[in-house]
C-alpha atoms as a PDB file:
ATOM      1  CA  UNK A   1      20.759 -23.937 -22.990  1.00  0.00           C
ATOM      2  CA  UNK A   2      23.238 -21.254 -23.046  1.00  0.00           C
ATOM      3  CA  UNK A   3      23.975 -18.459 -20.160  1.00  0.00           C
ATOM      4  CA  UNK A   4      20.962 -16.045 -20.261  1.00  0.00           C
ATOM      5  CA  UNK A   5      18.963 -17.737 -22.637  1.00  0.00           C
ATOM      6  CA  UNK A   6      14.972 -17.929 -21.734  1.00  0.00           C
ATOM      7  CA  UNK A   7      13.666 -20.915 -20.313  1.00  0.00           C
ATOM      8  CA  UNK A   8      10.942 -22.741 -22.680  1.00  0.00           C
ATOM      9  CA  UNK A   9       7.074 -21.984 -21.323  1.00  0.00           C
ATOM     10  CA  UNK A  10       6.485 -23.638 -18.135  1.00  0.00           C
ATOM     11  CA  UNK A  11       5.257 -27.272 -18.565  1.00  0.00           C
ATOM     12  CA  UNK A  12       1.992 -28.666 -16.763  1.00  0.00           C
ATOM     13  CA  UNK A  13       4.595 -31.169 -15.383  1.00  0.00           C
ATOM     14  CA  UNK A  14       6.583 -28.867 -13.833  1.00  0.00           C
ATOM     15  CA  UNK A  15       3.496 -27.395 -11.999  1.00  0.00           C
ATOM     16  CA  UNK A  16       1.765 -30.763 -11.114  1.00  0.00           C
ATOM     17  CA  UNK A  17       5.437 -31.624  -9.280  1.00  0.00           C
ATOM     18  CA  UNK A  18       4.831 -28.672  -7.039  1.00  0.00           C
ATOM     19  CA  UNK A  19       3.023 -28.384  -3.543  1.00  0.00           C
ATOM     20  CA  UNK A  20      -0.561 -27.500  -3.090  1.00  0.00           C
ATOM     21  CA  UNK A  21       0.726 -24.187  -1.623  1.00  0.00           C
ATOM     22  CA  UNK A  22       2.840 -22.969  -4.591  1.00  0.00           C
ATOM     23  CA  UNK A  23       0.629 -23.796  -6.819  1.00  0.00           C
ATOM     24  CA  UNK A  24      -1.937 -21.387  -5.101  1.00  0.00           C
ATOM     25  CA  UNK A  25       0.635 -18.715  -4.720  1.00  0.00           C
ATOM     26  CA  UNK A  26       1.902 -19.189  -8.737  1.00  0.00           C
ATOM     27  CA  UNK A  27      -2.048 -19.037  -9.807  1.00  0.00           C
ATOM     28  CA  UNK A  28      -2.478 -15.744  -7.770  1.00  0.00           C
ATOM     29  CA  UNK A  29       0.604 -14.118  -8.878  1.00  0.00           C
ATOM     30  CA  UNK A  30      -0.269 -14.688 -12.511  1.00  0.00           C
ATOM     31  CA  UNK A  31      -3.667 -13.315 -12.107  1.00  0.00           C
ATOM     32  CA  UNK A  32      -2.775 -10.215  -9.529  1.00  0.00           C
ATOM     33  CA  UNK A  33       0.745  -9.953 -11.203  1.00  0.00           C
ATOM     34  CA  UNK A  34       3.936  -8.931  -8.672  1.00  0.00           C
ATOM     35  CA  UNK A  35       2.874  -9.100  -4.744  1.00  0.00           C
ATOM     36  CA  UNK A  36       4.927  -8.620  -1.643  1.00  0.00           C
ATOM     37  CA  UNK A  37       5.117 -11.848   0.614  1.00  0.00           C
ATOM     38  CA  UNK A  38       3.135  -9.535   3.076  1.00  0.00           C
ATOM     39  CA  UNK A  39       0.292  -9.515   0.439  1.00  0.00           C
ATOM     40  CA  UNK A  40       0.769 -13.075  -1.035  1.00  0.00           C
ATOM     41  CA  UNK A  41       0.120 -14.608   2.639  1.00  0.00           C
ATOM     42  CA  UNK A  42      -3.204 -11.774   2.528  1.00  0.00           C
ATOM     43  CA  UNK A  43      -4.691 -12.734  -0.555  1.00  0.00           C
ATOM     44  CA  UNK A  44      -4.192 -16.701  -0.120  1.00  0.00           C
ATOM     45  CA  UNK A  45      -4.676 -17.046   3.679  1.00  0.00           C
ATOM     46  CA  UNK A  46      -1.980 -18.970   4.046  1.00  0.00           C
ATOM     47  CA  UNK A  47       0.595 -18.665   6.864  1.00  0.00           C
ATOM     48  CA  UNK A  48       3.988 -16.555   6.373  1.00  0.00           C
ATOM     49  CA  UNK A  49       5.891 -19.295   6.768  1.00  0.00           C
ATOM     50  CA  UNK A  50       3.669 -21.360   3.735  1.00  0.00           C
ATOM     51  CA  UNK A  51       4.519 -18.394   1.447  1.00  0.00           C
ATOM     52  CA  UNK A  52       8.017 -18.277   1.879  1.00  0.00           C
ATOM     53  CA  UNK A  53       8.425 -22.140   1.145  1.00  0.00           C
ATOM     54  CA  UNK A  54       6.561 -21.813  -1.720  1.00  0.00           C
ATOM     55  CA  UNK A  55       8.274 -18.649  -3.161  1.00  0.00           C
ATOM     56  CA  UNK A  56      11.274 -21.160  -2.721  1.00  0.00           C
ATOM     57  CA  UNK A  57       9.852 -23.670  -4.718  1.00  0.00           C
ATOM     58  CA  UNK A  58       8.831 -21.286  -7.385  1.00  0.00           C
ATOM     59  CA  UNK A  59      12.327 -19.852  -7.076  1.00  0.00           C
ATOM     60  CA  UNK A  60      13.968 -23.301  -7.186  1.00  0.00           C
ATOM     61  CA  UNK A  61      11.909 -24.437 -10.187  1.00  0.00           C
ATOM     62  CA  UNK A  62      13.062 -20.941 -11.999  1.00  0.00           C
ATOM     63  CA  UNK A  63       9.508 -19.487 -12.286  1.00  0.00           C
ATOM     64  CA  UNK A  64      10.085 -16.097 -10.114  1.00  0.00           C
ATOM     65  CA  UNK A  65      11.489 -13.159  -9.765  1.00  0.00           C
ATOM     66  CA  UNK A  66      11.978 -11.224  -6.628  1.00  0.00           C
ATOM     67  CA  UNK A  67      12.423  -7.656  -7.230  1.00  0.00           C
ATOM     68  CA  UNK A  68      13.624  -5.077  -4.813  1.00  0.00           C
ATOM     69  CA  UNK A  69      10.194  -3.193  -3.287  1.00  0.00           C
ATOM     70  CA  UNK A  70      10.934   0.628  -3.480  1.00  0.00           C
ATOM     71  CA  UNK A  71       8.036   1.258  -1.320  1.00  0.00           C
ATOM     72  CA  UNK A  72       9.294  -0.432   1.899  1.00  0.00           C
ATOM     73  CA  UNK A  73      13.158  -1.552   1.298  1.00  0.00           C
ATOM     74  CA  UNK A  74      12.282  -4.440   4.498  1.00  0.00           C
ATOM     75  CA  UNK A  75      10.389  -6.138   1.448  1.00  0.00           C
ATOM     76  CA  UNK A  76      10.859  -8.121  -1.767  1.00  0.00           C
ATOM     77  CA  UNK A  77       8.124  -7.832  -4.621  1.00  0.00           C
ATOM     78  CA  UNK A  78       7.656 -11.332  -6.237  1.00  0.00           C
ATOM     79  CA  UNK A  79       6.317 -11.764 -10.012  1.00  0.00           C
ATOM     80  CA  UNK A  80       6.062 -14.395 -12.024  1.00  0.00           C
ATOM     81  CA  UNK A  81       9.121 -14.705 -15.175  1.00  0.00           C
ATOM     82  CA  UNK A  82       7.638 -13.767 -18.435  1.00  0.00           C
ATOM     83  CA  UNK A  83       7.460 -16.982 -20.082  1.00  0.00           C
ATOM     84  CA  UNK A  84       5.106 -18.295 -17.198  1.00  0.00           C
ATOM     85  CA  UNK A  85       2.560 -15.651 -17.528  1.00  0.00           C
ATOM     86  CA  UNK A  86      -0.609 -15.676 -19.829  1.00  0.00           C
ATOM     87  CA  UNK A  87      -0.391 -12.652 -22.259  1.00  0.00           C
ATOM     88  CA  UNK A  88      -3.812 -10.884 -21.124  1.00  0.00           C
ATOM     89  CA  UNK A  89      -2.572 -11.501 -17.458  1.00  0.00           C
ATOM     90  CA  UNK A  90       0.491  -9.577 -18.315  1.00  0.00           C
ATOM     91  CA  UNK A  91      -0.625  -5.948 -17.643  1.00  0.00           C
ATOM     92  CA  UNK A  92      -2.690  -6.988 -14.817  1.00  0.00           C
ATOM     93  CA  UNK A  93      -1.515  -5.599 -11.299  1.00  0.00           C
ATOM     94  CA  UNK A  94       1.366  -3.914 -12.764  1.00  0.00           C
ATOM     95  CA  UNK A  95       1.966  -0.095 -10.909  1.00  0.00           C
ATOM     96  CA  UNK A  96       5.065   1.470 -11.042  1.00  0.00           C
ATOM     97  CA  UNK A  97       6.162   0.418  -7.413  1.00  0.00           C
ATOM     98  CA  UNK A  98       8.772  -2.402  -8.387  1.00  0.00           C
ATOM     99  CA  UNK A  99      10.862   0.214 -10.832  1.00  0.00           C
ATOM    100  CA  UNK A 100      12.748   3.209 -10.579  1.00  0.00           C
ATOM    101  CA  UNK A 101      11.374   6.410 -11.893  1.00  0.00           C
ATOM    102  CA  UNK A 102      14.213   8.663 -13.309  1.00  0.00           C
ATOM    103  CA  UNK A 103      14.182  12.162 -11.571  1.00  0.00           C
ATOM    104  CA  UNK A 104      15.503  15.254 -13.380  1.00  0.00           C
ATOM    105  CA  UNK A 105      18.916  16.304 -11.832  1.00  0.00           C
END
């Protein structure tokens, strides 16, 4: 695989190799698209510290992106990489708060 080439979909191995906690977060970040780890923890009930090891795993195994959170800079906004998500969970959750809006000069 060359340098910036897309990683093939995401195999059911790769996701059975992963803790019962990332597996929870990737399932609700595919169906509630990008979250902050603030809203992650929220919607799973899991403890901060839970999220941010998974969110490493997820990272490690190349199936995230964190995004810079233009609502509160103190945050990161975490999605799932394109070739992990289902297309009809694609447009799901997405708002305009994890991209820059252009102002006229």
């Amino acid at each position: 695989m060359q340098r910036g080439e897309l990683k093939k979909d995401v195999s059911r191995e790769q996701i059975e190799r992963l803790p019962p906690s990332a597996k929870l977060v990737y399932k609700v970040l595919e169906y509630s698209g990008p979250l902050t780890q603030k809203e992650i923890a929220k919607e799973t009930y899991l403890p901060a510290r839970t999220v941010r090891y998974a969110l490493d795993r997820l990272k490690s195994e190349d199936m995230l992106i964190e995004k810079f959170y233009f609502k509160d800079a103190r945050q990161s906004l975490y999605e799932l990489k394109q070739q992990h998500i289902p297309p009809k969970a694609r447009t799901r959750g997405m708002d305009d708060t994890s991209f820059p809006v252009a102002q006229p000069l």
